[in-house]
C-alpha atoms as a PDB file:
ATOM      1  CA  UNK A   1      83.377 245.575 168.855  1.00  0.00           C
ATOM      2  CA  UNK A   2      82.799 246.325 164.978  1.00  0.00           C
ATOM      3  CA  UNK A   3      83.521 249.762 163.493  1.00  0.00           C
ATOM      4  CA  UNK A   4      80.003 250.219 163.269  1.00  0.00           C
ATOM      5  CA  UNK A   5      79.654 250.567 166.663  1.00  0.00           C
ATOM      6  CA  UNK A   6      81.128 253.619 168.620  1.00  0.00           C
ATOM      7  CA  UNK A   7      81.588 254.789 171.996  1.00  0.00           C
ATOM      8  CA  UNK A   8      80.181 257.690 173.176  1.00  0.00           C
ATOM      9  CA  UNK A   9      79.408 260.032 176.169  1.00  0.00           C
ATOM     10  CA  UNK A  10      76.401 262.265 177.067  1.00  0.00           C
ATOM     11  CA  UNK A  11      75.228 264.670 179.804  1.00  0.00           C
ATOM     12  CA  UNK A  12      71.690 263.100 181.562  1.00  0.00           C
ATOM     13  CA  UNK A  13      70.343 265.026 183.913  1.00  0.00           C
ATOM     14  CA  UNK A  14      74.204 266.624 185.312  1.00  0.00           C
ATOM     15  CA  UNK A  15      74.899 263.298 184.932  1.00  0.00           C
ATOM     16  CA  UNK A  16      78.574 261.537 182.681  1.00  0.00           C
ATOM     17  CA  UNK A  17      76.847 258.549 181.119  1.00  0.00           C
ATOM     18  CA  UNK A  18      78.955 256.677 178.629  1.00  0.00           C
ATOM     19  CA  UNK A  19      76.926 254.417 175.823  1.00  0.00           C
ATOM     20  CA  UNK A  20      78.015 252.500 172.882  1.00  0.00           C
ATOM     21  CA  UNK A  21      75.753 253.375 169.729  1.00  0.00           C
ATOM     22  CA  UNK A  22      75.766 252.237 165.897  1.00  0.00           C
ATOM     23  CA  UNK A  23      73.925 250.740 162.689  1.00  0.00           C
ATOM     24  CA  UNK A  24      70.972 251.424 160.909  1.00  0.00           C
ATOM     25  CA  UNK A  25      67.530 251.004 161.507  1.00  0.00           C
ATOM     26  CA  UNK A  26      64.749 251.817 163.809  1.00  0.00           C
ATOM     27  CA  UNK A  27      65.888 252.919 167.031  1.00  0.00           C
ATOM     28  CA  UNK A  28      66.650 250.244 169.792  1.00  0.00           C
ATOM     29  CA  UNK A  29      67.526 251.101 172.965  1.00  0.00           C
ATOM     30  CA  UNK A  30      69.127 248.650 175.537  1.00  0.00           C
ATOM     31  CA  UNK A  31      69.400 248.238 179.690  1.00  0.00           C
ATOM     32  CA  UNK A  32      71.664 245.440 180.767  1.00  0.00           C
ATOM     33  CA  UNK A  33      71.909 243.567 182.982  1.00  0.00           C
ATOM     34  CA  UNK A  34      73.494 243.891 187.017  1.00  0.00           C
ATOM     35  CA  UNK A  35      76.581 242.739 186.534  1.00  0.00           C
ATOM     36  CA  UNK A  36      79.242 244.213 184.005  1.00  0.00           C
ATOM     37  CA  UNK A  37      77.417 246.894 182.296  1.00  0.00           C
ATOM     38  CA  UNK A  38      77.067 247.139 178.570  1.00  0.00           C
ATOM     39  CA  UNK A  39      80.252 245.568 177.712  1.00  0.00           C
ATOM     40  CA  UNK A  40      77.938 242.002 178.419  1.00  0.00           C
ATOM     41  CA  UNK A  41      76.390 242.845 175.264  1.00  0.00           C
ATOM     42  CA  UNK A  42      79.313 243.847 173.087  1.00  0.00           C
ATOM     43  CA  UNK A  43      79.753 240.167 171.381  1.00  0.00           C
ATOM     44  CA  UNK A  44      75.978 240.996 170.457  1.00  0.00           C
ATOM     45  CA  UNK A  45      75.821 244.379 168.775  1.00  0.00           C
ATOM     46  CA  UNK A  46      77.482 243.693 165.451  1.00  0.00           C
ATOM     47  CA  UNK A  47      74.469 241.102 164.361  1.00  0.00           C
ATOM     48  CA  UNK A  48      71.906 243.810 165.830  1.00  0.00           C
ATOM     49  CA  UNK A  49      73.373 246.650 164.432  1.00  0.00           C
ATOM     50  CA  UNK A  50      72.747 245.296 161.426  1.00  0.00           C
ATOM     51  CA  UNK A  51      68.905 245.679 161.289  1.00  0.00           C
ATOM     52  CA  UNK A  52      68.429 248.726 163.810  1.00  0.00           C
ATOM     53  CA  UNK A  53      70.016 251.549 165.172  1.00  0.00           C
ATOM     54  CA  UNK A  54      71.349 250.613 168.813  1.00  0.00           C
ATOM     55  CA  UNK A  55      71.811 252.862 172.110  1.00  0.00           C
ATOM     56  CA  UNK A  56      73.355 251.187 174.790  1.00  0.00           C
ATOM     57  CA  UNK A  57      73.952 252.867 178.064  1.00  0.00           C
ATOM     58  CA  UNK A  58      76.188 252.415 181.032  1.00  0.00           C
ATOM     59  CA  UNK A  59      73.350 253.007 183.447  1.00  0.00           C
ATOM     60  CA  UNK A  60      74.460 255.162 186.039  1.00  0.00           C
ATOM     61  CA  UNK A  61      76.820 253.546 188.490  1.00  0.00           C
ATOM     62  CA  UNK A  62      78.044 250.648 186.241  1.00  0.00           C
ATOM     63  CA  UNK A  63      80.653 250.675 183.632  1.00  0.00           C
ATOM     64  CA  UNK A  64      82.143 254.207 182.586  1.00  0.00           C
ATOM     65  CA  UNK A  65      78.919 256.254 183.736  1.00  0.00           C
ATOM     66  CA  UNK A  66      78.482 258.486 186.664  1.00  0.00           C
ATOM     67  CA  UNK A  67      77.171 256.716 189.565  1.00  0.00           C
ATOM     68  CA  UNK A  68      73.925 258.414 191.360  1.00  0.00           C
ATOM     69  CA  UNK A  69      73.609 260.248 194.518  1.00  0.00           C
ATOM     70  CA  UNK A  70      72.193 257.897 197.442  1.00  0.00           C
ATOM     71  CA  UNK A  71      70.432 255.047 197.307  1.00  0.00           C
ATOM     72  CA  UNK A  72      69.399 253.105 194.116  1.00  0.00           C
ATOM     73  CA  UNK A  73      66.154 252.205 193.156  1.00  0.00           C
ATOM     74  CA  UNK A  74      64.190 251.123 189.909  1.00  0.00           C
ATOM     75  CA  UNK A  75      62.167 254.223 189.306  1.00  0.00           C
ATOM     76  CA  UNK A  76      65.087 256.321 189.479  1.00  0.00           C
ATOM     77  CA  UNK A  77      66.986 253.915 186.442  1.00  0.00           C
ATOM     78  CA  UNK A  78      63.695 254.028 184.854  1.00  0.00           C
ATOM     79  CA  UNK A  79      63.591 258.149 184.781  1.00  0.00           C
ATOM     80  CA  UNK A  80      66.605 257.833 183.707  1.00  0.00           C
ATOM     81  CA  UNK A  81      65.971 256.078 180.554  1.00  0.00           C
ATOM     82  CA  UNK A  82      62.849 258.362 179.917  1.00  0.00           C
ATOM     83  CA  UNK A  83      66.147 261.554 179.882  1.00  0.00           C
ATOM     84  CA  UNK A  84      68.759 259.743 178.156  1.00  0.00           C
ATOM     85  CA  UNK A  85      65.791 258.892 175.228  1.00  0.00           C
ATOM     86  CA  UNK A  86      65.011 262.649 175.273  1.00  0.00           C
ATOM     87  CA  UNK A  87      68.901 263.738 174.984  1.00  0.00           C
ATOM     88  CA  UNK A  88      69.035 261.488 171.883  1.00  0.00           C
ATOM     89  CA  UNK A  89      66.034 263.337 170.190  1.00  0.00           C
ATOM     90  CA  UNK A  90      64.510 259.805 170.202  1.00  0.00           C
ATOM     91  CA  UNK A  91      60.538 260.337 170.489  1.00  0.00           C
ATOM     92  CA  UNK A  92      59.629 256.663 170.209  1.00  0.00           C
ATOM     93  CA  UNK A  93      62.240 253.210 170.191  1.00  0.00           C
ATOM     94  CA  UNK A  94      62.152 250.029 170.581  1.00  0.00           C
ATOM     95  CA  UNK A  95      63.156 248.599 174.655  1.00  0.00           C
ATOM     96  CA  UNK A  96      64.694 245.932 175.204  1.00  0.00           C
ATOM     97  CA  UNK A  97      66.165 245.088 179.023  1.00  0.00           C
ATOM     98  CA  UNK A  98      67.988 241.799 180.313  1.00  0.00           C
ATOM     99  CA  UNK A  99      67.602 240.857 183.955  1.00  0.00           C
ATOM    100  CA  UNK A 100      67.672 243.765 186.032  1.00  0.00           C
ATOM    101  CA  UNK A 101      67.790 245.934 182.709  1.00  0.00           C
ATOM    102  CA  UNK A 102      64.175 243.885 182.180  1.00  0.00           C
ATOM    103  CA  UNK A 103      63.021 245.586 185.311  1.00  0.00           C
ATOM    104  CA  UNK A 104      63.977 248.679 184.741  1.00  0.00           C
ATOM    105  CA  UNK A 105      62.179 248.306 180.827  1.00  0.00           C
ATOM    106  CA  UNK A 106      58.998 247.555 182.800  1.00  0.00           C
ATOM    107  CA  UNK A 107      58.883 250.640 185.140  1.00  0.00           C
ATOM    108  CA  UNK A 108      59.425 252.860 182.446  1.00  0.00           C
ATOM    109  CA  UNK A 109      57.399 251.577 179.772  1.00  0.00           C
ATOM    110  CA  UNK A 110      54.123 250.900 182.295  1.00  0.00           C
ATOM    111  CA  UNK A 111      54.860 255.124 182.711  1.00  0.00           C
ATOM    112  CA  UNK A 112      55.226 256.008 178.982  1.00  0.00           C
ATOM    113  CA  UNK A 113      53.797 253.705 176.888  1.00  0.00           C
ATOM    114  CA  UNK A 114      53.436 256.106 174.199  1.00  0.00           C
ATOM    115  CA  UNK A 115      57.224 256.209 173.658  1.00  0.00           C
ATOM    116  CA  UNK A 116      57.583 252.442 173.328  1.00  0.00           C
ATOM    117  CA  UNK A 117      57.384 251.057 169.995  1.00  0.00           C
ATOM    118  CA  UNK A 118      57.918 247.011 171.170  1.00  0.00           C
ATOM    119  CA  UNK A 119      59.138 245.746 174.367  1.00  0.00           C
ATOM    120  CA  UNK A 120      61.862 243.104 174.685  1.00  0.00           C
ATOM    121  CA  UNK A 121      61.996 241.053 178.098  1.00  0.00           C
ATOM    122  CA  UNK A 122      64.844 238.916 179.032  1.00  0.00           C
ATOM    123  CA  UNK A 123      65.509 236.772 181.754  1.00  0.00           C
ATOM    124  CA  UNK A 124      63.886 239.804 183.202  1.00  0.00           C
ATOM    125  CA  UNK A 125      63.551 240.563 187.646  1.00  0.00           C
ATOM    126  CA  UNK A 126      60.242 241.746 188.420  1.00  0.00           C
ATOM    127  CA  UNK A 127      57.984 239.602 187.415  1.00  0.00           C
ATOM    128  CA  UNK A 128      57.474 236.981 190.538  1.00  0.00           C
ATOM    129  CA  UNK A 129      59.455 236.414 194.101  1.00  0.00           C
ATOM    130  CA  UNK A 130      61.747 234.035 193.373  1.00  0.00           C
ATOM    131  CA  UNK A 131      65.075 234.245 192.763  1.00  0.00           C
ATOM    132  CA  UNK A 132      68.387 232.495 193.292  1.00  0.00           C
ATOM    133  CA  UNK A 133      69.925 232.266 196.979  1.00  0.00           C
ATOM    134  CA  UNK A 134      72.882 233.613 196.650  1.00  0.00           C
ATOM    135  CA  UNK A 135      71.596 236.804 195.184  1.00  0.00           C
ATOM    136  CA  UNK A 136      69.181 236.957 197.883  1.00  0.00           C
ATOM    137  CA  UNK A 137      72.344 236.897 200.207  1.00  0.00           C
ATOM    138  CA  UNK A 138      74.384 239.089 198.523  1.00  0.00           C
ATOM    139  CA  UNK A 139      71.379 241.601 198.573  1.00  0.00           C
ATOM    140  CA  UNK A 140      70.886 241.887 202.087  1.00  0.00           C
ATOM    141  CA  UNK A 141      70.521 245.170 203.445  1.00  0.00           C
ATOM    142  CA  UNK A 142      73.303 244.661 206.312  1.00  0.00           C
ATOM    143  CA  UNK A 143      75.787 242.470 204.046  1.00  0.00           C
ATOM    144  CA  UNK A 144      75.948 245.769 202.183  1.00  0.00           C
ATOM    145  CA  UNK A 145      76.421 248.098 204.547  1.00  0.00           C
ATOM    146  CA  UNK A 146      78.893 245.154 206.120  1.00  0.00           C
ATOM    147  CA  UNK A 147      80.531 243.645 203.481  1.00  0.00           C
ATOM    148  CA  UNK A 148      79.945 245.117 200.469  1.00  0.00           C
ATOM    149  CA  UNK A 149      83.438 246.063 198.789  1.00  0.00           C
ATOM    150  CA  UNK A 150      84.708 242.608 200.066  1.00  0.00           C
ATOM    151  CA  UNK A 151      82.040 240.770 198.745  1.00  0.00           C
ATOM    152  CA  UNK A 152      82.769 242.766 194.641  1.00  0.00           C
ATOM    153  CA  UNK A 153      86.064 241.291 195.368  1.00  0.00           C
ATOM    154  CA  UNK A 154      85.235 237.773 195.820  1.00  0.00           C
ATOM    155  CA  UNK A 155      83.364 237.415 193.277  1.00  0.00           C
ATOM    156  CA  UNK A 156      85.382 239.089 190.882  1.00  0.00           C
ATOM    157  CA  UNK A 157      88.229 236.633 192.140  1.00  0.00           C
ATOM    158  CA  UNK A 158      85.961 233.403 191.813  1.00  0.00           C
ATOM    159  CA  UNK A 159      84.958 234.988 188.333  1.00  0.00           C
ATOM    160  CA  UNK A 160      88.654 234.558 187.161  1.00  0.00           C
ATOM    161  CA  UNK A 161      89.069 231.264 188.570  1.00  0.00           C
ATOM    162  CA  UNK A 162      86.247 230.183 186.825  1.00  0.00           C
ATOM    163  CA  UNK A 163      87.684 231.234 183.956  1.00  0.00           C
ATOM    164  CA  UNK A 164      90.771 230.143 184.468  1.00  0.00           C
ATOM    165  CA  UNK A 165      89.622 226.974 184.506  1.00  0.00           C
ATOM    166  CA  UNK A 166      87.233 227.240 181.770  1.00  0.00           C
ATOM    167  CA  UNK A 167      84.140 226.891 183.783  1.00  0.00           C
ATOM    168  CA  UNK A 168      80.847 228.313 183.142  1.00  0.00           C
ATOM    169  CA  UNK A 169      80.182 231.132 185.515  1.00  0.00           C
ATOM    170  CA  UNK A 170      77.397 233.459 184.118  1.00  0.00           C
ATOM    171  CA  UNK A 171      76.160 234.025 187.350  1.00  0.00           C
ATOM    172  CA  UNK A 172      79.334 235.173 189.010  1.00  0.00           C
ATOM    173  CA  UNK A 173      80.092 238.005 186.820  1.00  0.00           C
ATOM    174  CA  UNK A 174      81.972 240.865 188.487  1.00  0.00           C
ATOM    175  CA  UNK A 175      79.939 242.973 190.485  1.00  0.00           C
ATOM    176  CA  UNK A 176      80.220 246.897 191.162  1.00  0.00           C
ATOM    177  CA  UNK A 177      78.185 248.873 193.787  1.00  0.00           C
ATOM    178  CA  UNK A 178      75.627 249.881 192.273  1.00  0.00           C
ATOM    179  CA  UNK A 179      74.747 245.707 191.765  1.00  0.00           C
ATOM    180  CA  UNK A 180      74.963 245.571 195.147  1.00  0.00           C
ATOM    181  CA  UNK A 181      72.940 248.340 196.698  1.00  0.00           C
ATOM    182  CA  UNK A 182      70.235 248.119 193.605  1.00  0.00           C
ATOM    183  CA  UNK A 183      69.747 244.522 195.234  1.00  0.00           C
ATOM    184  CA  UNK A 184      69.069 245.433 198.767  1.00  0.00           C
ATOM    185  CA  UNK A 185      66.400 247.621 197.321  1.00  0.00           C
ATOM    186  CA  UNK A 186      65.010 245.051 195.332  1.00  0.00           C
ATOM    187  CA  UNK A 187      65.339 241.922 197.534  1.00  0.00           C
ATOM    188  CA  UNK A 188      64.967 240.511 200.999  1.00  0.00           C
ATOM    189  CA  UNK A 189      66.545 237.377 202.032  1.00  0.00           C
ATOM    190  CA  UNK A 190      63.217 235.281 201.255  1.00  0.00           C
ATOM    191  CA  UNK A 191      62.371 237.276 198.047  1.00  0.00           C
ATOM    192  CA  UNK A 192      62.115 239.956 194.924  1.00  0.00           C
ATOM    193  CA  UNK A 193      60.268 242.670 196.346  1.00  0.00           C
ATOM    194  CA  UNK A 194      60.102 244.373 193.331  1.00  0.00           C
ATOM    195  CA  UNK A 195      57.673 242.936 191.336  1.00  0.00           C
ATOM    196  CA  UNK A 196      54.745 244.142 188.873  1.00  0.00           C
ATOM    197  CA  UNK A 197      52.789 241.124 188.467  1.00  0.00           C
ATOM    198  CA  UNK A 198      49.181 243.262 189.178  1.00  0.00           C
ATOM    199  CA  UNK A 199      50.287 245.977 186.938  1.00  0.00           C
ATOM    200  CA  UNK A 200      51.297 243.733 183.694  1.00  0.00           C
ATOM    201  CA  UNK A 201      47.419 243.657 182.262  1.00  0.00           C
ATOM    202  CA  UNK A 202      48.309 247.339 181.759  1.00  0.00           C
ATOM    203  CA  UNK A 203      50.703 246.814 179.175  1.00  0.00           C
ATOM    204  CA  UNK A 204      49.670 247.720 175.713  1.00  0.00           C
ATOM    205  CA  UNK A 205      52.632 247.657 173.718  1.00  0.00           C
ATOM    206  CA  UNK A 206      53.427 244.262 172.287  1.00  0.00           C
ATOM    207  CA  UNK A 207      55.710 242.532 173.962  1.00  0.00           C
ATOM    208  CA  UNK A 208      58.221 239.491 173.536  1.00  0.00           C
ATOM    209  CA  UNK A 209      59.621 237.504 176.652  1.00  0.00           C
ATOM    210  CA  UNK A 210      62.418 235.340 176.130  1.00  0.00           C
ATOM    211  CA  UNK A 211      64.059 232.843 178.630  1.00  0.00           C
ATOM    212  CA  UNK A 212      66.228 229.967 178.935  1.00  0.00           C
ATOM    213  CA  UNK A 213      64.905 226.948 180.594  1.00  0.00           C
ATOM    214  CA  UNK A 214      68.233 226.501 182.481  1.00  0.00           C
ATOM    215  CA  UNK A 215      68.179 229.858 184.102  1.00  0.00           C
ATOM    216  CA  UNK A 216      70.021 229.657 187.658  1.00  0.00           C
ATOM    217  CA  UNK A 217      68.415 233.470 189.156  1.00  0.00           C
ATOM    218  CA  UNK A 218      65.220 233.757 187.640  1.00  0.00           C
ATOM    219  CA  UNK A 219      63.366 230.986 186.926  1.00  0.00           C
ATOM    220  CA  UNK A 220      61.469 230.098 183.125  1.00  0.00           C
ATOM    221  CA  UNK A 221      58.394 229.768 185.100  1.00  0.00           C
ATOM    222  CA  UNK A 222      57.788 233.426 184.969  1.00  0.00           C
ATOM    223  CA  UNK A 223      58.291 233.741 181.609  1.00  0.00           C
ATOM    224  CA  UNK A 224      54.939 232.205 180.932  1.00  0.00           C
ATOM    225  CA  UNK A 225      53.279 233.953 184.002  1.00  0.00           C
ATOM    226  CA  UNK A 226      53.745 236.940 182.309  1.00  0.00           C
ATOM    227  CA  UNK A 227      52.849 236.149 179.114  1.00  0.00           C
ATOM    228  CA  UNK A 228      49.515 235.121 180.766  1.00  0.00           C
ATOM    229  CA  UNK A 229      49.200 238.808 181.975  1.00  0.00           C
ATOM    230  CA  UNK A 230      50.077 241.083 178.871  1.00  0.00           C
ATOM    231  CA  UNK A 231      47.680 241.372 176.852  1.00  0.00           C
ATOM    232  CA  UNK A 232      50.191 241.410 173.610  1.00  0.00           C
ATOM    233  CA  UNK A 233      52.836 239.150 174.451  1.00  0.00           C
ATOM    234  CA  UNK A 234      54.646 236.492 172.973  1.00  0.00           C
ATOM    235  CA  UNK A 235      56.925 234.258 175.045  1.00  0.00           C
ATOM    236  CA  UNK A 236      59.780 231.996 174.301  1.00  0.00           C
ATOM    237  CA  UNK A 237      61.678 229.587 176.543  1.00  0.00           C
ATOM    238  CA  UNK A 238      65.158 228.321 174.822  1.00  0.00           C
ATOM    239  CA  UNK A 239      66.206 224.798 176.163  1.00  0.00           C
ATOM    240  CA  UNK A 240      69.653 224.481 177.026  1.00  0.00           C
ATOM    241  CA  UNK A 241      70.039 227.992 178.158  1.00  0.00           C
ATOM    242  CA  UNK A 242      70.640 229.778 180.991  1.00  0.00           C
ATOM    243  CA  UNK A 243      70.513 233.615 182.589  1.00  0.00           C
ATOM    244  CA  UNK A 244      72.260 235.231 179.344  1.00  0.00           C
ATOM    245  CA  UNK A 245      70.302 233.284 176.531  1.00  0.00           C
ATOM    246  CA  UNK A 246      71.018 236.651 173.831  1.00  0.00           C
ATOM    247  CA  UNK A 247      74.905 235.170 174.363  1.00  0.00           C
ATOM    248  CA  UNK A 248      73.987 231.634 174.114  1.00  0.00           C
ATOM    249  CA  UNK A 249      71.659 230.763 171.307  1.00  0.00           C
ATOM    250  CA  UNK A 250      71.971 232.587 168.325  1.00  0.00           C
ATOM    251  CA  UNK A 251      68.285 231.790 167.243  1.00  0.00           C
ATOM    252  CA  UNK A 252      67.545 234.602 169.640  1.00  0.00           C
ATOM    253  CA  UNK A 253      68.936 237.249 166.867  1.00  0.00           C
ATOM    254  CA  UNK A 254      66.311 235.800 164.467  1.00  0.00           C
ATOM    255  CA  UNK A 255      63.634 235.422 166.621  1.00  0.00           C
ATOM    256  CA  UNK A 256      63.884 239.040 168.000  1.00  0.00           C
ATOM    257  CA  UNK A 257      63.800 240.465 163.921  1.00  0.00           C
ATOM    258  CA  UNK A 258      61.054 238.545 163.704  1.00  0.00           C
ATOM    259  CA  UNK A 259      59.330 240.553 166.820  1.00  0.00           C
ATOM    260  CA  UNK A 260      60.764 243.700 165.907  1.00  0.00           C
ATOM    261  CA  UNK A 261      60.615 243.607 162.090  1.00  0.00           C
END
């Protein structure tokens, strides 16, 4: 982390959330992804920071934030970005979201599209059925309630193995409850039952959605679906890359200034 960027906490509706924050520039806000919280995007925020001002949260239940009460589900993470925005004093931002962070993006900005400056997509879940089969499994309503805190621990065990042994594992980053019970809301065993496919044509604000054609849980496929659908909307697919292209191709830094401006 530079010394640009600092960590911070803030009160959101009774709520501890800690965030990371820094630089200069219009405001960008950013929801990661299911696994690992904002500290995926730490390696990231230095180049960013440089251009705009950043606001990273823990959402509830991952990192150093508070976890919810009950059950988790994406309009709840998107009115939660709506109250963290407003406890900043921010009246309009930039939103970016990767993966499940990408869903959460969409919900809110399809409710308050006024506050949205530019919309960032990546490898984002909600826009078609399919994803991988092991999240699918690891999503499953019973498996939670089952196997839940066993099945964190695997993975975080197969995690260090692969690392150990220098393999890529990008998909088998450490889970934490929240990852788990946000995908039994999201997923069956055949599908994403989340999706906003009929609402995208709604979307005014323009948009960027950027992929990489190697993606193992979401497919690149629905990259250009969506970009089909929203009616502002650029779309870029980056060969080579996989679920976490912002950590694998560094063109994506100068293709989002580009967007953003």
């Amino acid at each position: 982390m530079t010394n640009k960027i600092q960590s911070q906490r803030i009160k959101v509706s009774g709520l501890d959330i800690h965030y990371l924050t820094g630089g200069r520039g219009e405001p960008l806000v950013i929801l990661h992804g299911g696994s690992g919280g904002a500290r995926g995007w730490v390696n990231s925020l230095a180049e960013l920071s440089e251009n705009y001002t950043i606001y990273l949260p823990d959402l509830p239940g991952f990192g150093d934030s508070q976890s919810l009460e009950g059950d988790y589900h994406i309009p709840e993470l998107a009115e939660f970005v709506g109250e963290f925005s407003r406890e900043l004093g921010l009246e309009s931002f930039h939103l970016m979201g990767h993966s499940l962070g990408g869903g959460i993006a969409l919900s809110y900005t399809l409710k308050s599209q006024q506050r949205i400056k530019k919309l960032v997509l990546v490898s984002s879940m909600c826009l078609g059925e399919e994803i991988a089969m092991w999240v699918r499994f690891l999503s499953g309503r019973v498996l939670c309630r089952i196997v839940g805190r066993p099945a964190i621990l695997v993975t975080r065990f197969i995690k260090w193995l692969a690392t150990f042994f220098y393999a890529p594992a990008e998909f088998m980053e450490p889970f934490c409850r929240a990852t788990i019970h946000l995908g039994a809301s999201l997923t069956t065993f055949t599908r994403q039952t989340t999706v906003f496919l009929n609402q995208l044509s709604q979307i005014m604000v323009p948009t960027l959605v950027v992929w990489g054609a190697n993606d193992p849980i979401v497919p690149a496929r629905q990259a250009y679906a969506a970009a089909q659908l929203i009616p502002d909307c650029r779309v870029k697919v980056f060969e080579g890359a996989g679920h976490s292209v912002y950590r694998e191709n560094p063109e994506f830094y100068r293709l989002l200034a580009g967007f953003l401006g």
